[in-house]
C-alpha atoms as a PDB file:
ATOM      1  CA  UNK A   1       6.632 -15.320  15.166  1.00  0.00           C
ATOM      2  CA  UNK A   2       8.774 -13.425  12.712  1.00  0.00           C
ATOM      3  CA  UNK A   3       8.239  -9.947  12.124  1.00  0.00           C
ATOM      4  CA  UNK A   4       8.205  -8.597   8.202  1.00  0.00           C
ATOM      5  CA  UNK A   5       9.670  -6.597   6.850  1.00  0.00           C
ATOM      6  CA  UNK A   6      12.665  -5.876   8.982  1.00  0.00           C
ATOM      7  CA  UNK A   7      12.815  -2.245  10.231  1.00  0.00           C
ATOM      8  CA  UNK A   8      15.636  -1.878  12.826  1.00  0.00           C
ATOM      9  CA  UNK A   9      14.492   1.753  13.926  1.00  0.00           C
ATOM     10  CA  UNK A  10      10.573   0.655  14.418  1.00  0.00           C
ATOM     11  CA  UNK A  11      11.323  -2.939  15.787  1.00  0.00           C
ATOM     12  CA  UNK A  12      12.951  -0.347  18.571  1.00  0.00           C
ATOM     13  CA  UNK A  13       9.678   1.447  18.063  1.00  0.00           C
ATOM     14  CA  UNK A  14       7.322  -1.805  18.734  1.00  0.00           C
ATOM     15  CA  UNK A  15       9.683  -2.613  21.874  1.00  0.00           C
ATOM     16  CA  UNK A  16       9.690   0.613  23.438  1.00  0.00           C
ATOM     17  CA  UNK A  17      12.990   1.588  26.319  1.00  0.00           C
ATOM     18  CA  UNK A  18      14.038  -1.603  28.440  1.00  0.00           C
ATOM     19  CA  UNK A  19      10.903  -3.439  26.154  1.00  0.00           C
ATOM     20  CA  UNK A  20       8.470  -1.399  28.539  1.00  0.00           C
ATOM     21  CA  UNK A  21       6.065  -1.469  25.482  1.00  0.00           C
ATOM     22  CA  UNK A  22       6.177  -5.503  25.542  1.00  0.00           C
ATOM     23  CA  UNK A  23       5.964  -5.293  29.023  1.00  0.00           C
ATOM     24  CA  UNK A  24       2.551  -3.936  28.773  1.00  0.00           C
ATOM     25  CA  UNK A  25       1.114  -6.362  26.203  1.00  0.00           C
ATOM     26  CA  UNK A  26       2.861  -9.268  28.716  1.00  0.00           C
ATOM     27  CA  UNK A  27       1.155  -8.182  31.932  1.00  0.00           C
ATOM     28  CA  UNK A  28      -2.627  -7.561  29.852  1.00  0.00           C
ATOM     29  CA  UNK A  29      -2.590 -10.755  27.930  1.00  0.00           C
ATOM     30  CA  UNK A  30      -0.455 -13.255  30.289  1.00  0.00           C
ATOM     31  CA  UNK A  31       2.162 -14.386  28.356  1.00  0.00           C
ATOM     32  CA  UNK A  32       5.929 -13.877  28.343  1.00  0.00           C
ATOM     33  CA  UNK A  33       7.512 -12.150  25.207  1.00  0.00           C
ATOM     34  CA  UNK A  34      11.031 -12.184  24.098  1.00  0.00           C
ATOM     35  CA  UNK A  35      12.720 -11.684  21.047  1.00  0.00           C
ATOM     36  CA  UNK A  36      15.807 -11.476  19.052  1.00  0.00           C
ATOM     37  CA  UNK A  37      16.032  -8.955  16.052  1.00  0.00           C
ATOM     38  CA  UNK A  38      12.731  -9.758  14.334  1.00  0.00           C
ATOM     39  CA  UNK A  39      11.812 -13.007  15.953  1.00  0.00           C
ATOM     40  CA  UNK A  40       9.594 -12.938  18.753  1.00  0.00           C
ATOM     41  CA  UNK A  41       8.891 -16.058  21.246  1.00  0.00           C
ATOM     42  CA  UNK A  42       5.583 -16.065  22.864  1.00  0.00           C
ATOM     43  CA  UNK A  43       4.959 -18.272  25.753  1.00  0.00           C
ATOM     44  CA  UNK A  44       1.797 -18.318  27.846  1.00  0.00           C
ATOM     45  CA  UNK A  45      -1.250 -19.920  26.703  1.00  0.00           C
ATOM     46  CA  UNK A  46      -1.917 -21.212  22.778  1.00  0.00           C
ATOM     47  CA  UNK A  47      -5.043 -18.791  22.514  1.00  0.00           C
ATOM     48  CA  UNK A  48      -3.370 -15.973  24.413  1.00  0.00           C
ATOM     49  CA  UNK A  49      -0.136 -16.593  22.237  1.00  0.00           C
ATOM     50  CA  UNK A  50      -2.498 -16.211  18.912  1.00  0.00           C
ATOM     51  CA  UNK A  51      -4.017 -12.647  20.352  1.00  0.00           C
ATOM     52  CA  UNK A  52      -0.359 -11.573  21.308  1.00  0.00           C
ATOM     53  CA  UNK A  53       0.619 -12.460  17.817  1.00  0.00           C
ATOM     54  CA  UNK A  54      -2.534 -10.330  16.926  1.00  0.00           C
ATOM     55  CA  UNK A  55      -1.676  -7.750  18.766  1.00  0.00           C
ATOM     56  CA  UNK A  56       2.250  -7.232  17.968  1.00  0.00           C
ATOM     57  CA  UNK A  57       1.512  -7.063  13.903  1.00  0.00           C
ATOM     58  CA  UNK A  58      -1.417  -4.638  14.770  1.00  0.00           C
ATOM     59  CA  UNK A  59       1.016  -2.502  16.690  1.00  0.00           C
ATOM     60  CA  UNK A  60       4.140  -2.628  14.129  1.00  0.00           C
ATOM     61  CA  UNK A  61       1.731  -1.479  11.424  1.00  0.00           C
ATOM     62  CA  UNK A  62       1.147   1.601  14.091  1.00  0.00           C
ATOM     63  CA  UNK A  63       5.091   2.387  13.591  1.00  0.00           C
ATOM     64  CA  UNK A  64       5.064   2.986  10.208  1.00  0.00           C
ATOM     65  CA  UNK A  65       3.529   6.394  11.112  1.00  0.00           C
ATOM     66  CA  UNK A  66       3.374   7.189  14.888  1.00  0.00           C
ATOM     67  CA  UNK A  67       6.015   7.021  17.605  1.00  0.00           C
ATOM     68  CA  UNK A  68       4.541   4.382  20.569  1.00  0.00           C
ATOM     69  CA  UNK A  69       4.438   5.509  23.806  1.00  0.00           C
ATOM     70  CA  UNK A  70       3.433   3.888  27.330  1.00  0.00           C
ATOM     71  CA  UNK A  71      -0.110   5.643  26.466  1.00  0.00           C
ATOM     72  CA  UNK A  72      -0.395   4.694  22.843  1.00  0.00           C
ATOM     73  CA  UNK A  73       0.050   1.451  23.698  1.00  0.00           C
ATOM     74  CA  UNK A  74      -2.221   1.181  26.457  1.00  0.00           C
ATOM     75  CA  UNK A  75      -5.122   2.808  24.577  1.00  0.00           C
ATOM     76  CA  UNK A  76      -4.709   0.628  21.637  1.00  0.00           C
ATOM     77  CA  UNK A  77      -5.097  -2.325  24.062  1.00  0.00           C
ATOM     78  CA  UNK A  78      -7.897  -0.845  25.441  1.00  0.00           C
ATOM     79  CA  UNK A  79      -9.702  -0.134  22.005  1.00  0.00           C
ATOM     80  CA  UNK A  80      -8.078  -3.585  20.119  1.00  0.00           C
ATOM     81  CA  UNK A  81     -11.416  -5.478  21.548  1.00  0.00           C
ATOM     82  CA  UNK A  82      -8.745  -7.641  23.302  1.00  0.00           C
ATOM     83  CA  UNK A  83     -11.633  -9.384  25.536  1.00  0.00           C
ATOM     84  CA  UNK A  84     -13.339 -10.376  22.325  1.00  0.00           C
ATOM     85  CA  UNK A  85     -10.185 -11.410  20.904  1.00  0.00           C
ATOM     86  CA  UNK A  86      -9.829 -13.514  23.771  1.00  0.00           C
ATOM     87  CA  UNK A  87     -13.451 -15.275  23.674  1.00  0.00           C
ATOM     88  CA  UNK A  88     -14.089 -13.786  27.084  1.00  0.00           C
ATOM     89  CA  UNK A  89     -11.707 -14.341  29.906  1.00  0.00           C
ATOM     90  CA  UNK A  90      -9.695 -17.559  30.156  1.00  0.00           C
ATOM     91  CA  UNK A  91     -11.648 -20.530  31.353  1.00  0.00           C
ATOM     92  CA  UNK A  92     -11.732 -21.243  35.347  1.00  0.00           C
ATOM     93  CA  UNK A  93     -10.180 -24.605  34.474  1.00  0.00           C
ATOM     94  CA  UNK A  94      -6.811 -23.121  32.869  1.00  0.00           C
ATOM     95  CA  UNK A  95      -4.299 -23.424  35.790  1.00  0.00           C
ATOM     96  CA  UNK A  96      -2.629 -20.147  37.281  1.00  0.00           C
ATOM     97  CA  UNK A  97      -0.172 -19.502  39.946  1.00  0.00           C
ATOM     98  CA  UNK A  98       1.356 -16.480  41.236  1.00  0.00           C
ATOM     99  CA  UNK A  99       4.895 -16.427  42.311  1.00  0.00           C
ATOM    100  CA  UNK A 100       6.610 -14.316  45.076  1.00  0.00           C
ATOM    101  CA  UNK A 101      10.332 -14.432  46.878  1.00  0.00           C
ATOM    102  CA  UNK A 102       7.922 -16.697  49.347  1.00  0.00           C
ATOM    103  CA  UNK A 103       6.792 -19.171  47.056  1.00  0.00           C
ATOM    104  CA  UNK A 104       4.060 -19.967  44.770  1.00  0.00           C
ATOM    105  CA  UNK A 105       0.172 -18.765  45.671  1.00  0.00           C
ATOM    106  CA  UNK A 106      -2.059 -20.843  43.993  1.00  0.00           C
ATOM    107  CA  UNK A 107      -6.399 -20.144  43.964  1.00  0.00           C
ATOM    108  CA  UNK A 108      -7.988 -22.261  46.052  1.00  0.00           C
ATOM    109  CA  UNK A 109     -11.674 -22.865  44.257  1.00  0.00           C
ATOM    110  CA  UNK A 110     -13.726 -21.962  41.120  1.00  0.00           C
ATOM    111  CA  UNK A 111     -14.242 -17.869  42.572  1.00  0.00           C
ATOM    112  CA  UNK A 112     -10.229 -17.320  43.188  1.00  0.00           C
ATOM    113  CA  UNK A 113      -9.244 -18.744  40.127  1.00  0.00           C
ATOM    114  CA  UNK A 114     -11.697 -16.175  37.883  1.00  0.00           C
ATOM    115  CA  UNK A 115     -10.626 -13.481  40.586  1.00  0.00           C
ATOM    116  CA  UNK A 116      -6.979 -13.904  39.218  1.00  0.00           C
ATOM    117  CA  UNK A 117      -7.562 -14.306  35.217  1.00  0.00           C
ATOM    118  CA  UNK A 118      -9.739 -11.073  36.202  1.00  0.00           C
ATOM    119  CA  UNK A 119      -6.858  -9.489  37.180  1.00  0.00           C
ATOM    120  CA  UNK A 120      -4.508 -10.281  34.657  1.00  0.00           C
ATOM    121  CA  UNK A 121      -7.564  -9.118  31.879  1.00  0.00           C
ATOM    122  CA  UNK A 122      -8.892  -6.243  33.655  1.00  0.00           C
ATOM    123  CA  UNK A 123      -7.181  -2.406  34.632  1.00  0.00           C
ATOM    124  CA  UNK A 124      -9.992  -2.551  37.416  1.00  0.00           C
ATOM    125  CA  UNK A 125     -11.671  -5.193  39.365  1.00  0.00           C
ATOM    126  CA  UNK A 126     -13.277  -5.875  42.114  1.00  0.00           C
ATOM    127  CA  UNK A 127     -13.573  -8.410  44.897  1.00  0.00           C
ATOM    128  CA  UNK A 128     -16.441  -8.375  47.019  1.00  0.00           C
ATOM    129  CA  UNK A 129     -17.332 -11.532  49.857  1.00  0.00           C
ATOM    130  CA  UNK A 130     -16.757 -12.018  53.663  1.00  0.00           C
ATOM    131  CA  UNK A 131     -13.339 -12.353  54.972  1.00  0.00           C
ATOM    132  CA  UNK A 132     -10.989 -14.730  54.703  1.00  0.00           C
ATOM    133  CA  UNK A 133     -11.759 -15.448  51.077  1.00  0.00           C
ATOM    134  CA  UNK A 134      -8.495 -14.116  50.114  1.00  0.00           C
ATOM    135  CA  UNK A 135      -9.505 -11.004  48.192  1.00  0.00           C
ATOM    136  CA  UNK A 136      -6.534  -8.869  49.807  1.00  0.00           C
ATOM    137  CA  UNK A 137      -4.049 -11.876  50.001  1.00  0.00           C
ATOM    138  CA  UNK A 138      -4.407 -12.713  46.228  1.00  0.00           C
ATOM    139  CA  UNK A 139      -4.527  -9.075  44.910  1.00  0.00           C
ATOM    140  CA  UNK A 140      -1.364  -8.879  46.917  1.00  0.00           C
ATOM    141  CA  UNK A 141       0.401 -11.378  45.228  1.00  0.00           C
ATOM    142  CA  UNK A 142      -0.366 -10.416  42.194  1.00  0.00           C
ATOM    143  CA  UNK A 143       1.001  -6.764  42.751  1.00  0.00           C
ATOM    144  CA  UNK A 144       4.011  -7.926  44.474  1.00  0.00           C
ATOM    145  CA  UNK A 145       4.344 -10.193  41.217  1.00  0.00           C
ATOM    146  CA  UNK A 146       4.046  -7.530  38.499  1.00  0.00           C
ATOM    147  CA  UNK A 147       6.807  -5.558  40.659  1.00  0.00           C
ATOM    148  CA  UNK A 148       9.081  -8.621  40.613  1.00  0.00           C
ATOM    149  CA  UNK A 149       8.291  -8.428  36.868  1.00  0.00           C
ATOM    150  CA  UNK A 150       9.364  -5.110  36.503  1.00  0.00           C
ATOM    151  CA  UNK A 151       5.806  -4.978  34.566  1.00  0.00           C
ATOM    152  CA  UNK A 152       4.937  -1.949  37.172  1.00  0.00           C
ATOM    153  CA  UNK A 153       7.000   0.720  39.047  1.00  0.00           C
ATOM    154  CA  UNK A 154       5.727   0.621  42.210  1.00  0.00           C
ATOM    155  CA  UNK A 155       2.545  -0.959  44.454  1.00  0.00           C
ATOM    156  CA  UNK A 156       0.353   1.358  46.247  1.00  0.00           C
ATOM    157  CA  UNK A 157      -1.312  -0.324  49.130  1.00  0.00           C
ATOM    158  CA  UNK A 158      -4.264   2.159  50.744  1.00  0.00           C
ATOM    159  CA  UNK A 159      -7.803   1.636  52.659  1.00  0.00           C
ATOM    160  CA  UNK A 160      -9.717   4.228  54.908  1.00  0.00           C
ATOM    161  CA  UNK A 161      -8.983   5.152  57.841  1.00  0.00           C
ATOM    162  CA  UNK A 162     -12.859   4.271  59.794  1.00  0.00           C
ATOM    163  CA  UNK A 163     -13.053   2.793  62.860  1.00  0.00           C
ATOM    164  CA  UNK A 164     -14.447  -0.450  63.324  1.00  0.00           C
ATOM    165  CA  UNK A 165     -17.245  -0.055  65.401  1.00  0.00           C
ATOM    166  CA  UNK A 166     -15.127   1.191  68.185  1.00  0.00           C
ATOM    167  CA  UNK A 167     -13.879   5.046  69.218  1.00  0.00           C
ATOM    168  CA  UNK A 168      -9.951   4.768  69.323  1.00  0.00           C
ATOM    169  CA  UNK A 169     -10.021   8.681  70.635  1.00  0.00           C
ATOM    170  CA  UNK A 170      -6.573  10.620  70.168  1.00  0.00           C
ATOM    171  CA  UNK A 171      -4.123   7.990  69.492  1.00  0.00           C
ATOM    172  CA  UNK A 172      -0.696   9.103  70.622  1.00  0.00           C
ATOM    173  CA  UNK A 173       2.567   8.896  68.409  1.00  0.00           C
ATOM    174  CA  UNK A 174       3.586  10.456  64.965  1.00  0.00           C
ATOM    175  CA  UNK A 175       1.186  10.463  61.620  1.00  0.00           C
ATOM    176  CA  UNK A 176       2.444   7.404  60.658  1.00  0.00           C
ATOM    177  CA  UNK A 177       2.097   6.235  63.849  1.00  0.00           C
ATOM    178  CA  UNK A 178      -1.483   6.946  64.223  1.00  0.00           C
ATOM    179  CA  UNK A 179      -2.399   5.474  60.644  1.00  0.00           C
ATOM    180  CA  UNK A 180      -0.573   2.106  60.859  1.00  0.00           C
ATOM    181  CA  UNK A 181      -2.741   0.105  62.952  1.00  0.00           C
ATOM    182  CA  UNK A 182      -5.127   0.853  59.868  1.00  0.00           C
ATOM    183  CA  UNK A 183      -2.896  -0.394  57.164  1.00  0.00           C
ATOM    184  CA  UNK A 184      -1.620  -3.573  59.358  1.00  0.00           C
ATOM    185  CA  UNK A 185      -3.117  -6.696  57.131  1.00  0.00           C
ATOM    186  CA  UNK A 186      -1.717  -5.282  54.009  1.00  0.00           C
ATOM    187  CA  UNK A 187       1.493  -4.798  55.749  1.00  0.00           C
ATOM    188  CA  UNK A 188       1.087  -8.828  57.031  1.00  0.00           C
ATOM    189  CA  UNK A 189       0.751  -9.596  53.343  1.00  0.00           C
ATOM    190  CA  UNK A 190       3.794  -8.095  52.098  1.00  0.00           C
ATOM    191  CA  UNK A 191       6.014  -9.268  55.083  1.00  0.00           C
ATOM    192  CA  UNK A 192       4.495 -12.704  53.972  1.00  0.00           C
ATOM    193  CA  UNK A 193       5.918 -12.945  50.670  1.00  0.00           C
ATOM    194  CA  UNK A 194       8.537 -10.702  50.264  1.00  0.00           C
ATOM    195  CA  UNK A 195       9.937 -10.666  54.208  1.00  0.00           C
ATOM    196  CA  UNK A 196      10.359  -8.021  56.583  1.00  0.00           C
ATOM    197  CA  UNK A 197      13.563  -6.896  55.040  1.00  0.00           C
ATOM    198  CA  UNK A 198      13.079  -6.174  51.496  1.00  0.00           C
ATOM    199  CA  UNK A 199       9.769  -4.670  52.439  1.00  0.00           C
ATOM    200  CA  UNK A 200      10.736  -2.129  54.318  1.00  0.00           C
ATOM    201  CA  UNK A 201      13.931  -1.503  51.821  1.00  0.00           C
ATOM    202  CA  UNK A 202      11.347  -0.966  49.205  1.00  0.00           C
ATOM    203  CA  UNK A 203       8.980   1.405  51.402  1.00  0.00           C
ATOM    204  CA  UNK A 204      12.292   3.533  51.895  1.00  0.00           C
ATOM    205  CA  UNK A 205      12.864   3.822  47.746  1.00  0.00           C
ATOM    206  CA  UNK A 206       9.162   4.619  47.728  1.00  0.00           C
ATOM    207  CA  UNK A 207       8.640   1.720  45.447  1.00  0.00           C
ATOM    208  CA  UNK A 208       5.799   0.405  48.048  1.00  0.00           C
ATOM    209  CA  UNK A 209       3.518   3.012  49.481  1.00  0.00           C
ATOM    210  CA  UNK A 210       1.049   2.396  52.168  1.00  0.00           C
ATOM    211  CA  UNK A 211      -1.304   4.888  52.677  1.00  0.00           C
ATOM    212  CA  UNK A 212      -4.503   5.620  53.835  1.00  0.00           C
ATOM    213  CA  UNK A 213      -7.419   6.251  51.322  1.00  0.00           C
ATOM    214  CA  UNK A 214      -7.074  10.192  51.703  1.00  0.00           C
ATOM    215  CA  UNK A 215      -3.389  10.788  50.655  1.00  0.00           C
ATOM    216  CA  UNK A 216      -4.187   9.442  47.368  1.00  0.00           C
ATOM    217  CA  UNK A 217      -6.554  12.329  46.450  1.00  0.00           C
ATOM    218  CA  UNK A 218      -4.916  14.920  43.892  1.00  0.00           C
ATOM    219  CA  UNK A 219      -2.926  12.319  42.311  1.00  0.00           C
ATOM    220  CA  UNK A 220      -2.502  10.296  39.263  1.00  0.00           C
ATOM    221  CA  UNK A 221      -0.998   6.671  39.720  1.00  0.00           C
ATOM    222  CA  UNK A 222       1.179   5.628  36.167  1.00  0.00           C
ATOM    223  CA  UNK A 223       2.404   2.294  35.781  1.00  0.00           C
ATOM    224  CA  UNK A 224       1.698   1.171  39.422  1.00  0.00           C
ATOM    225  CA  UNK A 225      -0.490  -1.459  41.226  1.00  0.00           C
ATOM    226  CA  UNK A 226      -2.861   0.059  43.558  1.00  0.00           C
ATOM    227  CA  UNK A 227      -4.984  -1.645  45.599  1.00  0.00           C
ATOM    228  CA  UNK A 228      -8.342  -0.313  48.096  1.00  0.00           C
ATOM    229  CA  UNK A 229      -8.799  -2.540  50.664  1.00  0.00           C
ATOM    230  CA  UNK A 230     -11.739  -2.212  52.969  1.00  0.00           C
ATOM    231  CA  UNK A 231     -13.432  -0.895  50.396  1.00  0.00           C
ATOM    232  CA  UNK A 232     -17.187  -1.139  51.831  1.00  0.00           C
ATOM    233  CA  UNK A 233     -15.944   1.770  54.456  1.00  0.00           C
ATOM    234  CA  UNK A 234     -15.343   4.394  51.319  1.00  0.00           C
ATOM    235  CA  UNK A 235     -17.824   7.001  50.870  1.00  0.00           C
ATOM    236  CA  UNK A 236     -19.031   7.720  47.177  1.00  0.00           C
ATOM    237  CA  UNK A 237     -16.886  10.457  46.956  1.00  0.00           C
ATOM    238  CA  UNK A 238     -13.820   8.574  48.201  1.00  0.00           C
ATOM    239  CA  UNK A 239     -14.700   5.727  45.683  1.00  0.00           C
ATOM    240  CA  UNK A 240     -15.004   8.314  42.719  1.00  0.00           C
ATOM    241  CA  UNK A 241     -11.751   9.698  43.717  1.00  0.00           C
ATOM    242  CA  UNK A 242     -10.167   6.412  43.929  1.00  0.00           C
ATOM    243  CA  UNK A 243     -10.862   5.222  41.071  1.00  0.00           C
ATOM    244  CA  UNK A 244     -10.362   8.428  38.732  1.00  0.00           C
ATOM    245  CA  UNK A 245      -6.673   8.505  40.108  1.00  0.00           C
ATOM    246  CA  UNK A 246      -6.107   5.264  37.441  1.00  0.00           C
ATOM    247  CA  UNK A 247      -3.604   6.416  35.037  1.00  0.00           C
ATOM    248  CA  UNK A 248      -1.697   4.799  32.062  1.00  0.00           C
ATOM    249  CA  UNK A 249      -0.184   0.873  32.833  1.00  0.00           C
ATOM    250  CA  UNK A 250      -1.492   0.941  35.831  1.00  0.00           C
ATOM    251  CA  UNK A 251      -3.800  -1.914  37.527  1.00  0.00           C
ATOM    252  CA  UNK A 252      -6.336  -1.126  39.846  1.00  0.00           C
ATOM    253  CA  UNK A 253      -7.749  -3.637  42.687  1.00  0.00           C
ATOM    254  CA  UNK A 254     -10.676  -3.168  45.127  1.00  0.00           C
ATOM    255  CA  UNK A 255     -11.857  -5.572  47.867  1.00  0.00           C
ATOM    256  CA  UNK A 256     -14.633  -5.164  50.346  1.00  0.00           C
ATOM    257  CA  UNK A 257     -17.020  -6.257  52.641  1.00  0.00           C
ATOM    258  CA  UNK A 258     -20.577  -4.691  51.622  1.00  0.00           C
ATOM    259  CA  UNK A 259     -21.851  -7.163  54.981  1.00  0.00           C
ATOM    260  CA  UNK A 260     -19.231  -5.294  57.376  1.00  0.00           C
ATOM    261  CA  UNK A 261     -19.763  -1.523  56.695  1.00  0.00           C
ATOM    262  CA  UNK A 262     -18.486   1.307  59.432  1.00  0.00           C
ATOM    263  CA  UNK A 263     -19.055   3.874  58.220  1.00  0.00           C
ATOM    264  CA  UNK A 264     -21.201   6.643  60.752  1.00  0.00           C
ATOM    265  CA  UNK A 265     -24.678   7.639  60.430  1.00  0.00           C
ATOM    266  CA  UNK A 266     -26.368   6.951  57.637  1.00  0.00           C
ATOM    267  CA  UNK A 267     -23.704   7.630  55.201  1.00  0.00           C
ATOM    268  CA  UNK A 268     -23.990   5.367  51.859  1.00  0.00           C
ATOM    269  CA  UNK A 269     -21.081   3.203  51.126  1.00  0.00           C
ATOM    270  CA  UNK A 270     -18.942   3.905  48.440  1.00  0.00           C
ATOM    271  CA  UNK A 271     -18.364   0.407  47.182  1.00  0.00           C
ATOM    272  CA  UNK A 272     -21.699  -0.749  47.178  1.00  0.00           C
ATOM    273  CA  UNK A 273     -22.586   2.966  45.710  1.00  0.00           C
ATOM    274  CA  UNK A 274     -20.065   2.140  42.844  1.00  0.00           C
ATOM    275  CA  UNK A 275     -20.957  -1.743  41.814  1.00  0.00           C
ATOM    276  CA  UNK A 276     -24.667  -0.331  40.845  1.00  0.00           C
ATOM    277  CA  UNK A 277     -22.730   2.644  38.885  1.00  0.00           C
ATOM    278  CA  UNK A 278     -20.510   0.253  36.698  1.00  0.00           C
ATOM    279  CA  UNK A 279     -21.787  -2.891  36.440  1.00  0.00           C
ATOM    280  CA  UNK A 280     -21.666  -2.169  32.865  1.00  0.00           C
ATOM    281  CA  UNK A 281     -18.553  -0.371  32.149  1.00  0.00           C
ATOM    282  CA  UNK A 282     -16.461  -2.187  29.998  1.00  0.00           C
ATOM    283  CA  UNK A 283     -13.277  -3.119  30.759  1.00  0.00           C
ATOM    284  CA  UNK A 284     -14.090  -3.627  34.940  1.00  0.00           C
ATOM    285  CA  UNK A 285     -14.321  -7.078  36.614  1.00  0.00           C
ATOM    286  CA  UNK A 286     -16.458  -7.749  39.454  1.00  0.00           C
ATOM    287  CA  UNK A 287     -15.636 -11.299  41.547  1.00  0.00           C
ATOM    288  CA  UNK A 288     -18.156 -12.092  44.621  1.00  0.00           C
ATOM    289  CA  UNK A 289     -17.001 -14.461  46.469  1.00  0.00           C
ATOM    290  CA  UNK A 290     -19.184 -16.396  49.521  1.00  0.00           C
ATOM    291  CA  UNK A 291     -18.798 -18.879  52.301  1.00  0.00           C
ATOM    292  CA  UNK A 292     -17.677 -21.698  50.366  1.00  0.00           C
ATOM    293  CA  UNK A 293     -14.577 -19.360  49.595  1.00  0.00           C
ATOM    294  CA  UNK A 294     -13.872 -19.138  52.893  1.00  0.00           C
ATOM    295  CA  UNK A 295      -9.804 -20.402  53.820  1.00  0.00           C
ATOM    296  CA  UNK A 296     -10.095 -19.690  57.083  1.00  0.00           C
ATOM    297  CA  UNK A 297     -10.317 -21.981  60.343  1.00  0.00           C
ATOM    298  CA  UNK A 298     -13.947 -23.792  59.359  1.00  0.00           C
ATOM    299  CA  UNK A 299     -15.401 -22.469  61.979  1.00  0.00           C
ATOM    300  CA  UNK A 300     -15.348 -19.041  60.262  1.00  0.00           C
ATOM    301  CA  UNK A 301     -17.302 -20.388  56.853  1.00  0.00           C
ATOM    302  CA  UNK A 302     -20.165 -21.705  59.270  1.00  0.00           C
ATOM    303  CA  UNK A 303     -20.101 -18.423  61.316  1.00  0.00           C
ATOM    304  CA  UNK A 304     -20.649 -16.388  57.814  1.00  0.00           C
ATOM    305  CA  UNK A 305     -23.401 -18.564  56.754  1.00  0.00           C
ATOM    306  CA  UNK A 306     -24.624 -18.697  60.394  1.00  0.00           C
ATOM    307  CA  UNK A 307     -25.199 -14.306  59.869  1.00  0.00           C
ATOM    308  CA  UNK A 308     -26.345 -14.621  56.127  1.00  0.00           C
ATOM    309  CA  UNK A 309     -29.286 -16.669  56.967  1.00  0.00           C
ATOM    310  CA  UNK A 310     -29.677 -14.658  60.456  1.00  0.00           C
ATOM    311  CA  UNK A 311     -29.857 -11.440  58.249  1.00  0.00           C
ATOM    312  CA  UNK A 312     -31.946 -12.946  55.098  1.00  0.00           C
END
């Protein structure tokens, strides 16, 4: 596409520092944007190339009056109707991949593939089902892709800190000590596809921070991919927190169990508290996934459906 007529100062406007305004259109519509002067190349798919075209002229006829910033740009995408634009979210048979240091991560069934054009459409979603669906592994990769992308700054990695049906009593060691053993399959994911090395480099530069659930509190996460993991075990009030700590550029993912919920007495879970508060905001996904989605050893898809139809 060619953009007229030529205005050096607001095609510098449009692209925003180190194209971080480009950036953001790239990582909410899926396509790859580069350009020379006034001529943009769009790559991606030909419907998402047609609402990036959309998009761009929509946002050049902003800079004949206003000065774009990370938020402009991300509230304009927000208010542009860019799901309508879209016809709804791309359809489960359009093929994605994600690709790490590791190699590629491609969905395996109809519920991973919407769980990842979710992602890439969505500032929130959710993924709810049993384990071993890949909920945590996929929203993984996609983080840990956006960072190779430079499309975010940093991935924050955090679930709470409840203990699964067992009483660990006083753990010994340091804070970090004590909380690790918590945070160990997000840690597993990361070592996966980036490798022990450049994981840990990262974690020193603070450009990967695992944490658990309660550090986040007080907080407000810009341009970062943050994902909850263990969701079910969130109270409401941890779940409101959570999710109110969103800030501009920044995607959002949280996974769960609602069939594998710790928390003591007769507290009410936060996830399952949260999917009956927004099931109609705009602008959230919600994927369930279920037995079938299972990539585990078989034995583990027969074992879920062995409990569902126990509990039913």
């Amino acid at each position: 596409m060619v953009i007229d007529p030529v205005d050096n100062s607001r095609l510098v406007n449009l692209c925003g520092q180190f194209d971080e305004h480009l950036k953001q259109v790239e990582r909410r519509l899926a396509v790859k944007i580069s350009n020379r002067g006034n001529q943009f190349k769009i790559e991606g798919l030909e419907k998402d190339i047609n609402v990036t075209q959309m998009v761009l002229e929509a946002l050049y006829k902003e800079t004949e009056s206003a000065i774009l910033d990370n938020q402009k740009v991300h509230l304009f995408l927000q208010d542009a109707g860019i799901e309508d634009m879209l016809n709804t979210h791309k359809s489960s048979g359009d093929e994605i991949s994600i690709i790490t240091n590791r190699g590629q991560v491609k969905p395996r069934g109809e519920n991973q593939r919407l769980y990842l054009n979710r992602i890439l459409n969505h500032d929130i979603n959710f993924g709810i089902g049993p384990a071993g669906t890949g909920k945590t592994y996929l929203a993984v990769a996609c983080a840990v892709q956006a960072l190779q992308e430079n499309k975010v700054r940093r991935l924050v990695l955090t679930r709470p800190a409840v203990e699964a049906g067992e009483n660990l009593g006083f753990l010994p060691g340091s804070l970090s000590q004590k909380i690790d053993p918590y945070l160990r399959p997000l840690y597993d994911a990361l070592y996966d596809m980036l490798g022990y090395e450049k994981v840990n480099k990262l974690i020193e530069r603070n450009v990967i921070e695992v944490a658990p659930l309660a550090f986040m509190r007080g907080r407000s996460l810009n341009e970062s991919f943050i994902i909850l993991d263990e969701a079910q075990n969130t109270t409401a009030a941890q779940m409101k927190m959570f999710l109110t700590r969103i800030g501009f550029g920044s995607t959002a993912i949280v996974t769960g169990d609602i069939t594998q919920i710790d928390l003591p007495g007769k507290q009410i879970s936060g996830m399952e508290h949260s999917l009956k508060v927004l099931k109609k905001v705009k602008g959230i996904s919600f994927t369930w996934f279920n037995s079938k989605d299972v990539v585990r050893h078989p034995l583990v898809q027969r074992i879920v459906n062995a409990y569902d139809k126990f509990d039913k």
